[in-house]
C-alpha atoms as a PDB file:
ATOM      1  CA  UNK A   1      50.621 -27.097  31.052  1.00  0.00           C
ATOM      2  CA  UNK A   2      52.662 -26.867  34.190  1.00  0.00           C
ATOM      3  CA  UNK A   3      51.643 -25.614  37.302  1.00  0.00           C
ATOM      4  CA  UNK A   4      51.895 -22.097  38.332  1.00  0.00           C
ATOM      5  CA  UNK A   5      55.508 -20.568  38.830  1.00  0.00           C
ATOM      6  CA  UNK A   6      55.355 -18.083  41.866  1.00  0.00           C
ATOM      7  CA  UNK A   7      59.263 -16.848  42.595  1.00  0.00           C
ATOM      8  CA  UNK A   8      59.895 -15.721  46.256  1.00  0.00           C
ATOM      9  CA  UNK A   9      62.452 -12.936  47.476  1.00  0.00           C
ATOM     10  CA  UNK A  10      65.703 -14.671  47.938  1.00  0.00           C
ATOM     11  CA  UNK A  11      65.014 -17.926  46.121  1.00  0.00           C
ATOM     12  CA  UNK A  12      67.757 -19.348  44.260  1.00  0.00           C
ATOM     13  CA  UNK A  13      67.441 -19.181  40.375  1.00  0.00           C
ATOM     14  CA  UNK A  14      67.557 -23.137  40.200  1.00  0.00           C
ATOM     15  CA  UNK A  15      64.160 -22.656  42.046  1.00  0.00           C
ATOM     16  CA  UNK A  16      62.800 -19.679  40.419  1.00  0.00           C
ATOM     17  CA  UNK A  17      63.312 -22.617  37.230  1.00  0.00           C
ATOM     18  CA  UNK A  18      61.061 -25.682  39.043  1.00  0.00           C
ATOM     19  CA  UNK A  19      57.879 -24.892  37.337  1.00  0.00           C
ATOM     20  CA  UNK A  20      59.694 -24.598  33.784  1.00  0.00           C
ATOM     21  CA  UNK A  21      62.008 -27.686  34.099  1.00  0.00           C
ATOM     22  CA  UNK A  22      58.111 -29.697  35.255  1.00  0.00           C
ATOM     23  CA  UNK A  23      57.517 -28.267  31.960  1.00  0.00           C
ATOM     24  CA  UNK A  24      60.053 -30.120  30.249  1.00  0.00           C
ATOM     25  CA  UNK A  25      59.551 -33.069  31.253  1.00  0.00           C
ATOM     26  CA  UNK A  26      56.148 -33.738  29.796  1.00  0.00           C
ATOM     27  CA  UNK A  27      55.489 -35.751  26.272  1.00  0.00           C
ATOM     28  CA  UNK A  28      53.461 -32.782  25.080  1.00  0.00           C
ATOM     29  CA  UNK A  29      55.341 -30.497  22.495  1.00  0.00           C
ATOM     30  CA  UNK A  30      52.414 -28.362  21.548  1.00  0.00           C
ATOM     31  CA  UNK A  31      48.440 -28.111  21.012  1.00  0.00           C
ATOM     32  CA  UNK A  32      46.889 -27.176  17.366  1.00  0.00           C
ATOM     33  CA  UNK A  33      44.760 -27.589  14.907  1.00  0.00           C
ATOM     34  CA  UNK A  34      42.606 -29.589  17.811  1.00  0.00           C
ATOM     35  CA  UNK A  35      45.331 -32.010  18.218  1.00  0.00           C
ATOM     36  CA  UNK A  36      47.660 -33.038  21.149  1.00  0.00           C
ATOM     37  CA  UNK A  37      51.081 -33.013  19.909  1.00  0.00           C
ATOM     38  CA  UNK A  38      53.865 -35.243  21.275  1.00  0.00           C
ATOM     39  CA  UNK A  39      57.715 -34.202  21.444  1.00  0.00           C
ATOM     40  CA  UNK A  40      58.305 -37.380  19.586  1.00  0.00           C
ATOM     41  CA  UNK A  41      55.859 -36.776  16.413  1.00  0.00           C
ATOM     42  CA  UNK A  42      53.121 -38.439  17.697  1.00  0.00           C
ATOM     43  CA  UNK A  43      49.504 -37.020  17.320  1.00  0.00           C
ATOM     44  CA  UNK A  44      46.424 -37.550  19.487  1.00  0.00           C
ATOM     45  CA  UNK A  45      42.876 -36.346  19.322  1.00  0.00           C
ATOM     46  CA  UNK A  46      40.806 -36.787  22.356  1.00  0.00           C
ATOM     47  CA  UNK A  47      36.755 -37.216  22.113  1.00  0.00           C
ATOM     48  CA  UNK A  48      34.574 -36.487  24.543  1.00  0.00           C
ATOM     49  CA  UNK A  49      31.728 -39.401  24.913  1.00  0.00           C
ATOM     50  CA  UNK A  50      28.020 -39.162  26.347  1.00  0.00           C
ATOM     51  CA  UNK A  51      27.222 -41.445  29.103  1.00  0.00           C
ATOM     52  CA  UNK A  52      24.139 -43.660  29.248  1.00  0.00           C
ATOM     53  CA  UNK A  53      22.251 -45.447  32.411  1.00  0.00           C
ATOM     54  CA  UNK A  54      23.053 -48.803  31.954  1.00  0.00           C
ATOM     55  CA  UNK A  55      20.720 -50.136  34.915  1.00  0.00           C
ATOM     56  CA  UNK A  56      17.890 -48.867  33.169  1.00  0.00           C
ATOM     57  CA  UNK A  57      17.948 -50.457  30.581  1.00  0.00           C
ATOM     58  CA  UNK A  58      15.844 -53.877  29.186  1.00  0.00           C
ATOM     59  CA  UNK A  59      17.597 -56.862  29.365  1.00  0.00           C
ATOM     60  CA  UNK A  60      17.478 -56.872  25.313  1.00  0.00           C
ATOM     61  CA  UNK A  61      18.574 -53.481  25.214  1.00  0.00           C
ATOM     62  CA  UNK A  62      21.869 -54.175  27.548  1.00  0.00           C
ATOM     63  CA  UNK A  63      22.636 -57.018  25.649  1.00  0.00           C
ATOM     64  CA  UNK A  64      22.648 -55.191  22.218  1.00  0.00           C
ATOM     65  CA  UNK A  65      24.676 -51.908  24.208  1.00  0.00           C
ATOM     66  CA  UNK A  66      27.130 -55.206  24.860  1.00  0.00           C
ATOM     67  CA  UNK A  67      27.665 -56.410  21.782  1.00  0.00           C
ATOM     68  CA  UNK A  68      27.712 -53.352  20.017  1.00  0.00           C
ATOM     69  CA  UNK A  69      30.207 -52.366  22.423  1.00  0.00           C
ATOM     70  CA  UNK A  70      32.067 -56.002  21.865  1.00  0.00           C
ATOM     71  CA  UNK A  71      32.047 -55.145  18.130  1.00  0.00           C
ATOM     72  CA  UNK A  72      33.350 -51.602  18.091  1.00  0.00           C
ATOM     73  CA  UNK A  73      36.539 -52.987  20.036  1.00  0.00           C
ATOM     74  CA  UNK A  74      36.907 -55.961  17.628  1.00  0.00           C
ATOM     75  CA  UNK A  75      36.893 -53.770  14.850  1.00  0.00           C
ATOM     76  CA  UNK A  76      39.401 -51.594  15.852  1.00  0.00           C
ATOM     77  CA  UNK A  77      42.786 -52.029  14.366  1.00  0.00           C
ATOM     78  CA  UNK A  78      44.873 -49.688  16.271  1.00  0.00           C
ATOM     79  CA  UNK A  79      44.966 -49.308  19.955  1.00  0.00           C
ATOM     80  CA  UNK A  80      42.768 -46.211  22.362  1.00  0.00           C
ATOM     81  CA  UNK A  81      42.907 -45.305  25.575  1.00  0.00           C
ATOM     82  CA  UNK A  82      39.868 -44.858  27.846  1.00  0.00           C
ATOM     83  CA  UNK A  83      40.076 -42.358  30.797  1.00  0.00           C
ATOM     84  CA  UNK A  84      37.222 -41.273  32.921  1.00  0.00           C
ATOM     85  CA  UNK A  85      38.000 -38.071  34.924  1.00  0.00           C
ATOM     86  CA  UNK A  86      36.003 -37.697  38.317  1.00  0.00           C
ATOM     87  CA  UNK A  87      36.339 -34.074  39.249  1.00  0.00           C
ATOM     88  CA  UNK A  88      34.443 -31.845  41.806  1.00  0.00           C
ATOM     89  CA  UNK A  89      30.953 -30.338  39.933  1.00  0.00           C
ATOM     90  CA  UNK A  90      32.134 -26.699  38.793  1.00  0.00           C
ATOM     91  CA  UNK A  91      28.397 -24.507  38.483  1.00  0.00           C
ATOM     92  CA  UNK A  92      30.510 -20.947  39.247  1.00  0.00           C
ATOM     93  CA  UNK A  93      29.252 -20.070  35.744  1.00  0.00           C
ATOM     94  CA  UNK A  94      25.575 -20.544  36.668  1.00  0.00           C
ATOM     95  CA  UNK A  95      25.684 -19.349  40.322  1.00  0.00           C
ATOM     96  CA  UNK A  96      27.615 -16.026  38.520  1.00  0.00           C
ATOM     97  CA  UNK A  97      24.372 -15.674  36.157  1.00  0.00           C
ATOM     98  CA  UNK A  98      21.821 -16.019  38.831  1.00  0.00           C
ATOM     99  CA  UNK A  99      23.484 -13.440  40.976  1.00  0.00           C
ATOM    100  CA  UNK A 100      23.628 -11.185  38.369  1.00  0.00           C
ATOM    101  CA  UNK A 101      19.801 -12.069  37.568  1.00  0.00           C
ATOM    102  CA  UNK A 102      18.989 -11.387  41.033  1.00  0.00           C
ATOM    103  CA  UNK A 103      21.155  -7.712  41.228  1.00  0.00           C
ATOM    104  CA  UNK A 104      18.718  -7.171  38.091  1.00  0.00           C
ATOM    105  CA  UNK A 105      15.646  -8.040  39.990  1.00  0.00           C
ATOM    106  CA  UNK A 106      13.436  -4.448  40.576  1.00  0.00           C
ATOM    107  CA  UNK A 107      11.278  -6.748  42.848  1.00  0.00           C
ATOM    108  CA  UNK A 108      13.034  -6.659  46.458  1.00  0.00           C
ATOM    109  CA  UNK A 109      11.698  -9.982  47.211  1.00  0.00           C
ATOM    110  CA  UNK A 110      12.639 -11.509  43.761  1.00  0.00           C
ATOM    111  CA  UNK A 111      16.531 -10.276  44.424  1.00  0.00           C
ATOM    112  CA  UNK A 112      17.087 -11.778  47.976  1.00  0.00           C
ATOM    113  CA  UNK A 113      14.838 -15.209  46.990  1.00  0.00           C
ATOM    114  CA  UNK A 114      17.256 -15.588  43.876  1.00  0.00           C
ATOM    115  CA  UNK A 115      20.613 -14.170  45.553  1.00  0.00           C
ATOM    116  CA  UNK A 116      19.716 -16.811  48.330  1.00  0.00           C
ATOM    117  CA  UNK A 117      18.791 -19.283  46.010  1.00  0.00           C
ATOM    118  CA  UNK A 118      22.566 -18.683  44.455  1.00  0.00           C
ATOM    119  CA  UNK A 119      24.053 -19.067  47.476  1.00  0.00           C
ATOM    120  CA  UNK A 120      22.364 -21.889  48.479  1.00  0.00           C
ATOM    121  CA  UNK A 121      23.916 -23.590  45.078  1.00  0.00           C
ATOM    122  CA  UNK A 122      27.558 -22.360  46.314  1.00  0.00           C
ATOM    123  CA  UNK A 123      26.755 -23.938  49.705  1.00  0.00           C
ATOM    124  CA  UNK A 124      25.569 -26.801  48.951  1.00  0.00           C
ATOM    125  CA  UNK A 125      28.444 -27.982  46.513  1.00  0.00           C
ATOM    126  CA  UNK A 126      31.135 -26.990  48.572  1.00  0.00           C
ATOM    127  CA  UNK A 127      29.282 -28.877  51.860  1.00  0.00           C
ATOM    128  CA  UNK A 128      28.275 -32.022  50.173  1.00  0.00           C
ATOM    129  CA  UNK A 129      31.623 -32.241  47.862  1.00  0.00           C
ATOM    130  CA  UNK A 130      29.080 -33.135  44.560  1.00  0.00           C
ATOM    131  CA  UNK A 131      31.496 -35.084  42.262  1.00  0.00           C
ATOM    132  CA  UNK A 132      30.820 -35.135  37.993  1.00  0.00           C
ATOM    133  CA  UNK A 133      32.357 -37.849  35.724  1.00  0.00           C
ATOM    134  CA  UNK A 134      33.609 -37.111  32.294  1.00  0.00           C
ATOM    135  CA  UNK A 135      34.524 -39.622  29.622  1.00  0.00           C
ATOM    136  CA  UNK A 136      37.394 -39.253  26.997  1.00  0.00           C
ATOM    137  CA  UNK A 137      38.549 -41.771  24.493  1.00  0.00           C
ATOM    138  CA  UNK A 138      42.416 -40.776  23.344  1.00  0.00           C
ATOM    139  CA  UNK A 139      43.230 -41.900  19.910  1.00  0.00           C
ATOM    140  CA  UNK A 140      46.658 -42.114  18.935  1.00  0.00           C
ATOM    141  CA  UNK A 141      48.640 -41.920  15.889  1.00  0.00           C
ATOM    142  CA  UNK A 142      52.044 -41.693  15.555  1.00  0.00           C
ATOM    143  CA  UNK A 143      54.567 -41.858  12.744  1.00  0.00           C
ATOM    144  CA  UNK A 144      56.964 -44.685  11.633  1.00  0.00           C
ATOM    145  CA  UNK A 145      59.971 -43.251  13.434  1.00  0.00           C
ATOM    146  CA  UNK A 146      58.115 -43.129  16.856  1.00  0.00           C
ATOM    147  CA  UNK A 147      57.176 -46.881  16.071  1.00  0.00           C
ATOM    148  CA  UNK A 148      60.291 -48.237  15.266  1.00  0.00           C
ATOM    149  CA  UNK A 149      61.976 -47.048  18.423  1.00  0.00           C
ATOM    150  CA  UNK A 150      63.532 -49.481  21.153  1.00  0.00           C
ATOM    151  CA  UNK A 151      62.792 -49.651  24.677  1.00  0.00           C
ATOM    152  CA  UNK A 152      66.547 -48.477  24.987  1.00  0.00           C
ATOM    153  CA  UNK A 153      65.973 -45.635  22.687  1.00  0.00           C
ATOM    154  CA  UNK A 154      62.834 -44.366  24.478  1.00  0.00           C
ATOM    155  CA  UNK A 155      64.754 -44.727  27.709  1.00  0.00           C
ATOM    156  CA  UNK A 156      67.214 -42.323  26.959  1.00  0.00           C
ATOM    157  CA  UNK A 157      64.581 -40.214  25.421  1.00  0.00           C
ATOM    158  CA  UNK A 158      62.759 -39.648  28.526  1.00  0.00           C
ATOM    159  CA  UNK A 159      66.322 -38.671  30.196  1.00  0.00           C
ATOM    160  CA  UNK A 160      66.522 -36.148  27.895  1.00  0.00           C
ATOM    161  CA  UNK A 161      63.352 -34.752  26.680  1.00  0.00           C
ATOM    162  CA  UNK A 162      63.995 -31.232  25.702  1.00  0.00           C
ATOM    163  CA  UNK A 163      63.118 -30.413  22.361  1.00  0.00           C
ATOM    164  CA  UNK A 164      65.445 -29.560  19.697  1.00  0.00           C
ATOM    165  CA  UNK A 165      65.580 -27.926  16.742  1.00  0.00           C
ATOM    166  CA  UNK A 166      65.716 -30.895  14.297  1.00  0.00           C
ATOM    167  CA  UNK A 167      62.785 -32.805  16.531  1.00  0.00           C
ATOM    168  CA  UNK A 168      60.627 -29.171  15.661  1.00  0.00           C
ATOM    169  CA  UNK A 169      61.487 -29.967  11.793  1.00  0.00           C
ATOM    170  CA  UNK A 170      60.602 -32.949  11.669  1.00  0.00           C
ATOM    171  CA  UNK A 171      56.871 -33.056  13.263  1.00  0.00           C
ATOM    172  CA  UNK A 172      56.179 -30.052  11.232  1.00  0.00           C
ATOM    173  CA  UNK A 173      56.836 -31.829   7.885  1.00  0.00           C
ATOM    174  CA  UNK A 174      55.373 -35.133   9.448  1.00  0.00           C
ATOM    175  CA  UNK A 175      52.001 -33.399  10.878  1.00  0.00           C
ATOM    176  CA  UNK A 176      49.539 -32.727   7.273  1.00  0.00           C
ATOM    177  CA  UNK A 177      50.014 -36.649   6.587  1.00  0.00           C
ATOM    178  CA  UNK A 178      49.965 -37.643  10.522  1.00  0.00           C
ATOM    179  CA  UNK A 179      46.802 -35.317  10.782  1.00  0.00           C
ATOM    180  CA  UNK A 180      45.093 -37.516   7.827  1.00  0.00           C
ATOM    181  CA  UNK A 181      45.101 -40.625   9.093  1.00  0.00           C
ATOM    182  CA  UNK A 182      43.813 -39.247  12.982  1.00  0.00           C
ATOM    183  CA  UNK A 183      41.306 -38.119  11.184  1.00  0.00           C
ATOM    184  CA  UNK A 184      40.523 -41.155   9.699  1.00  0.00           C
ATOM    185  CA  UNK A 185      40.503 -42.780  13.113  1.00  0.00           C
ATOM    186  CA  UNK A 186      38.267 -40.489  14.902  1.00  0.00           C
ATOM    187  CA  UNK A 187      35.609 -41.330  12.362  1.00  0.00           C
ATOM    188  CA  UNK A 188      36.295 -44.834  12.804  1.00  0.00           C
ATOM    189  CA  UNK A 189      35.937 -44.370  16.909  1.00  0.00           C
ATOM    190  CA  UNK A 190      32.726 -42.223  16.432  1.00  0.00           C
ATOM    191  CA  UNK A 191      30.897 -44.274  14.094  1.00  0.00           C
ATOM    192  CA  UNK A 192      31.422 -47.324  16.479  1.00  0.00           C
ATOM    193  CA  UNK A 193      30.667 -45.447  19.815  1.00  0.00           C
ATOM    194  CA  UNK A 194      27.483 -44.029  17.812  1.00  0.00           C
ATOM    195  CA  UNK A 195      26.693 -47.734  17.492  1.00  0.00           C
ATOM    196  CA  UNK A 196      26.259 -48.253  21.008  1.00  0.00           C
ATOM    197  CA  UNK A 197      24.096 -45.200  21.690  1.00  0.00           C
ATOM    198  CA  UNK A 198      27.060 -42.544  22.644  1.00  0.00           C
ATOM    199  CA  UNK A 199      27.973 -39.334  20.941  1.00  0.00           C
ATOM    200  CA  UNK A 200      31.217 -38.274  20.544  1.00  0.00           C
ATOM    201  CA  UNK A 201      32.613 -35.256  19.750  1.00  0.00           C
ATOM    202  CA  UNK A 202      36.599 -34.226  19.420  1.00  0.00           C
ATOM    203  CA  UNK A 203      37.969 -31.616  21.905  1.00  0.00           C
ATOM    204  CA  UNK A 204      38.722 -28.327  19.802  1.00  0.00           C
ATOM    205  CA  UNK A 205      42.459 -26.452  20.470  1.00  0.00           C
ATOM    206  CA  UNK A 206      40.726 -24.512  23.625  1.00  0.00           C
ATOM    207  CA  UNK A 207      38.974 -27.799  25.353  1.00  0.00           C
ATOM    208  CA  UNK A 208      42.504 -30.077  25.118  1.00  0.00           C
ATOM    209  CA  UNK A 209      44.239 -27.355  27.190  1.00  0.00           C
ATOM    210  CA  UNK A 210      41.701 -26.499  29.292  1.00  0.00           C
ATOM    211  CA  UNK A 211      41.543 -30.438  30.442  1.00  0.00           C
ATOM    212  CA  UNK A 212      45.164 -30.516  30.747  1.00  0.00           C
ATOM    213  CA  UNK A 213      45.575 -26.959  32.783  1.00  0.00           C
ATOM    214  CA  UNK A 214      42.662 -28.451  34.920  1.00  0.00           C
ATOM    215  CA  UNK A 215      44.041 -31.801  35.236  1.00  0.00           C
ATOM    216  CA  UNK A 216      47.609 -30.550  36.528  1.00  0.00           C
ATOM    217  CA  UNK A 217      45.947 -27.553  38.462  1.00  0.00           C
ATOM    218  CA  UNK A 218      43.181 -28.474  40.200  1.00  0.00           C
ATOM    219  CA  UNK A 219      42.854 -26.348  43.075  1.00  0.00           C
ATOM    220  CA  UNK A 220      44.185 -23.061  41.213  1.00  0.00           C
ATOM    221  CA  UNK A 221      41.697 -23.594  38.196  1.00  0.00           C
ATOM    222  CA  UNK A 222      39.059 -22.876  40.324  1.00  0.00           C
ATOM    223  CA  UNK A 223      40.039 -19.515  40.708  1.00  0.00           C
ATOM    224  CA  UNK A 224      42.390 -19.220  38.131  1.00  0.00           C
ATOM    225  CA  UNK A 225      40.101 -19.707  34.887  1.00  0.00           C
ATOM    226  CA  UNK A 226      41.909 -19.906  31.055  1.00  0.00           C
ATOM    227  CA  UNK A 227      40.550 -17.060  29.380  1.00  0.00           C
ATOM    228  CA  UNK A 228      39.835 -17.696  25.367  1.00  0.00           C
ATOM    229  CA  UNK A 229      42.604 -18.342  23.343  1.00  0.00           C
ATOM    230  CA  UNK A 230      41.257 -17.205  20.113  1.00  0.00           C
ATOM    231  CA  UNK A 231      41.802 -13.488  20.804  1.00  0.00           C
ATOM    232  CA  UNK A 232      45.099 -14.272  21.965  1.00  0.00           C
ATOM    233  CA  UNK A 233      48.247 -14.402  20.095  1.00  0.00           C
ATOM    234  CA  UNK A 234      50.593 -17.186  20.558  1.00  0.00           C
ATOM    235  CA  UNK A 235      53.924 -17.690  18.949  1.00  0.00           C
ATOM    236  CA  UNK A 236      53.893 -21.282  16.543  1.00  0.00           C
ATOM    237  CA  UNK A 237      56.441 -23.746  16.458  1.00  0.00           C
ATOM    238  CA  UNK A 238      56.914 -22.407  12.923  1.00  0.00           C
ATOM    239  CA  UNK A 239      57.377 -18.827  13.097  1.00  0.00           C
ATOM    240  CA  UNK A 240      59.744 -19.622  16.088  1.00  0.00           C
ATOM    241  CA  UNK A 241      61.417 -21.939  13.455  1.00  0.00           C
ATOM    242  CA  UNK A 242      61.654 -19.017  10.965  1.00  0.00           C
ATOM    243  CA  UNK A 243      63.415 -16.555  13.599  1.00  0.00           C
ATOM    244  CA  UNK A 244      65.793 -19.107  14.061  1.00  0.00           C
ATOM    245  CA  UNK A 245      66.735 -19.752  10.563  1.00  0.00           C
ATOM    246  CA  UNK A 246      66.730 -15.821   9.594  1.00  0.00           C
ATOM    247  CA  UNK A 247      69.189 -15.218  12.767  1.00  0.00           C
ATOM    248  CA  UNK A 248      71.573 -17.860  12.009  1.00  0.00           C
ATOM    249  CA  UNK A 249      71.521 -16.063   8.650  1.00  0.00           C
END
């Protein structure tokens, strides 16, 4: 997800392009089926994990969080990545409600307590700059050809990282097995994280790029929400594949 492409009058087409050639540069191919796509094959699938207060704890019940924790990373046989995102707290959903609870009120004094009270909430957040921390665990799985790859090779790749036609063939026919063995690693990742008293639970389609559009917007998400993508109809890698092959027909 790139940021926001606004053209000016007079602006040269090379800069009209900016936001689209960002674009290209970045690993991702595509979002489906819940899983982060890479213009190389690869496949990721990104949990979301529970926190817990460590502090309060026992002593006997820190040290078996710490081992647990020791033995979920011993067991693992492939590699994750760990990223905890500190963003500012977001309650414009709840502050919408309770104004609209308050414009509901019939009591006068019920509707300016609870529009204060919502404003208050919108104050306070913006004054005091409230941070929230989420946790993700990325799990990765890519196929042979991504693996067998030099550092030369991926040099070059990164030069050139638009995606062609055969690159598009090839994840598509690589993807069912690919998505498999993901699979088999986010149960692998959950049942270990359970182990040390977290939940985790995999990012659907929407969520994974929602926390990228946030992650690369994050002062014109605020405004700018992602409306559902499940009413919406987007064009797949596939059916742009089967245009192709009935034009050059």
């Amino acid at each position: 997800m790139g940021p926001s492409q606004f053209t000016a009058p007079g602006k040269k087409k090379k800069e009209a392009n900016a936001g689209a050639s960002t674009q290209t540069h970045l690993r991702i191919a595509e979002i489906r089926d819940n899983t982060l796509i890479l213009k190389n094959g690869g496949t990721r699938a990104i949990l979301k994990v529970t926190s817990l207060n460590f502090n309060l704890k026992s002593e006997q019940e820190q040290n078996a969080i710490i081992y647990a924790y020791q033995s979920f990373l011993n067991s693992l046989e492939f590699p994750i990545q760990i990223l905890v995102r500190s963003k500012k707290l977001n309650l414009d959903n709840y502050i919408e409600q309770m104004e609209t609870l308050g414009e509901k009120q019939e009591n006068k004094l019920l509707q300016e307590q609870t529009i204060e009270y919502a404003q208050y909430i919108r104050r306070l957040i913006d004054y005091a700059n409230i941070m929230e921390k989420n946790f993700y665990v990325i799990i990765p799985y890519d196929p042979l050809r991504a693996k067998s790859k030099n550092i030369v090779q991926a040099f070059f790749e990164r030069l050139s990282p638009k995606d062609s036609y055969g690159d598009i063939k090839k994840r598509h026919a690589e993807f069912k097995n690919l998505k498999k063995g993901l699979t088999q690693r986010i149960h692998t990742v959950k049942a270990g994280l359970e182990n040390c008293g977290l939940k985790a639970e995999p990012l659907d389609t929407q969520e994974i790029i929602e926390l990228y559009y946030n992650s690369y917007n994050p002062q014109v998400s605020r405004s700018a929400k992602l409306k559902n993508l499940k009413g919406i109809t987007i064009e797949t890698d596939e059916e742009k594949l089967e245009k192709e092959e009935k034009s050059s027909m």
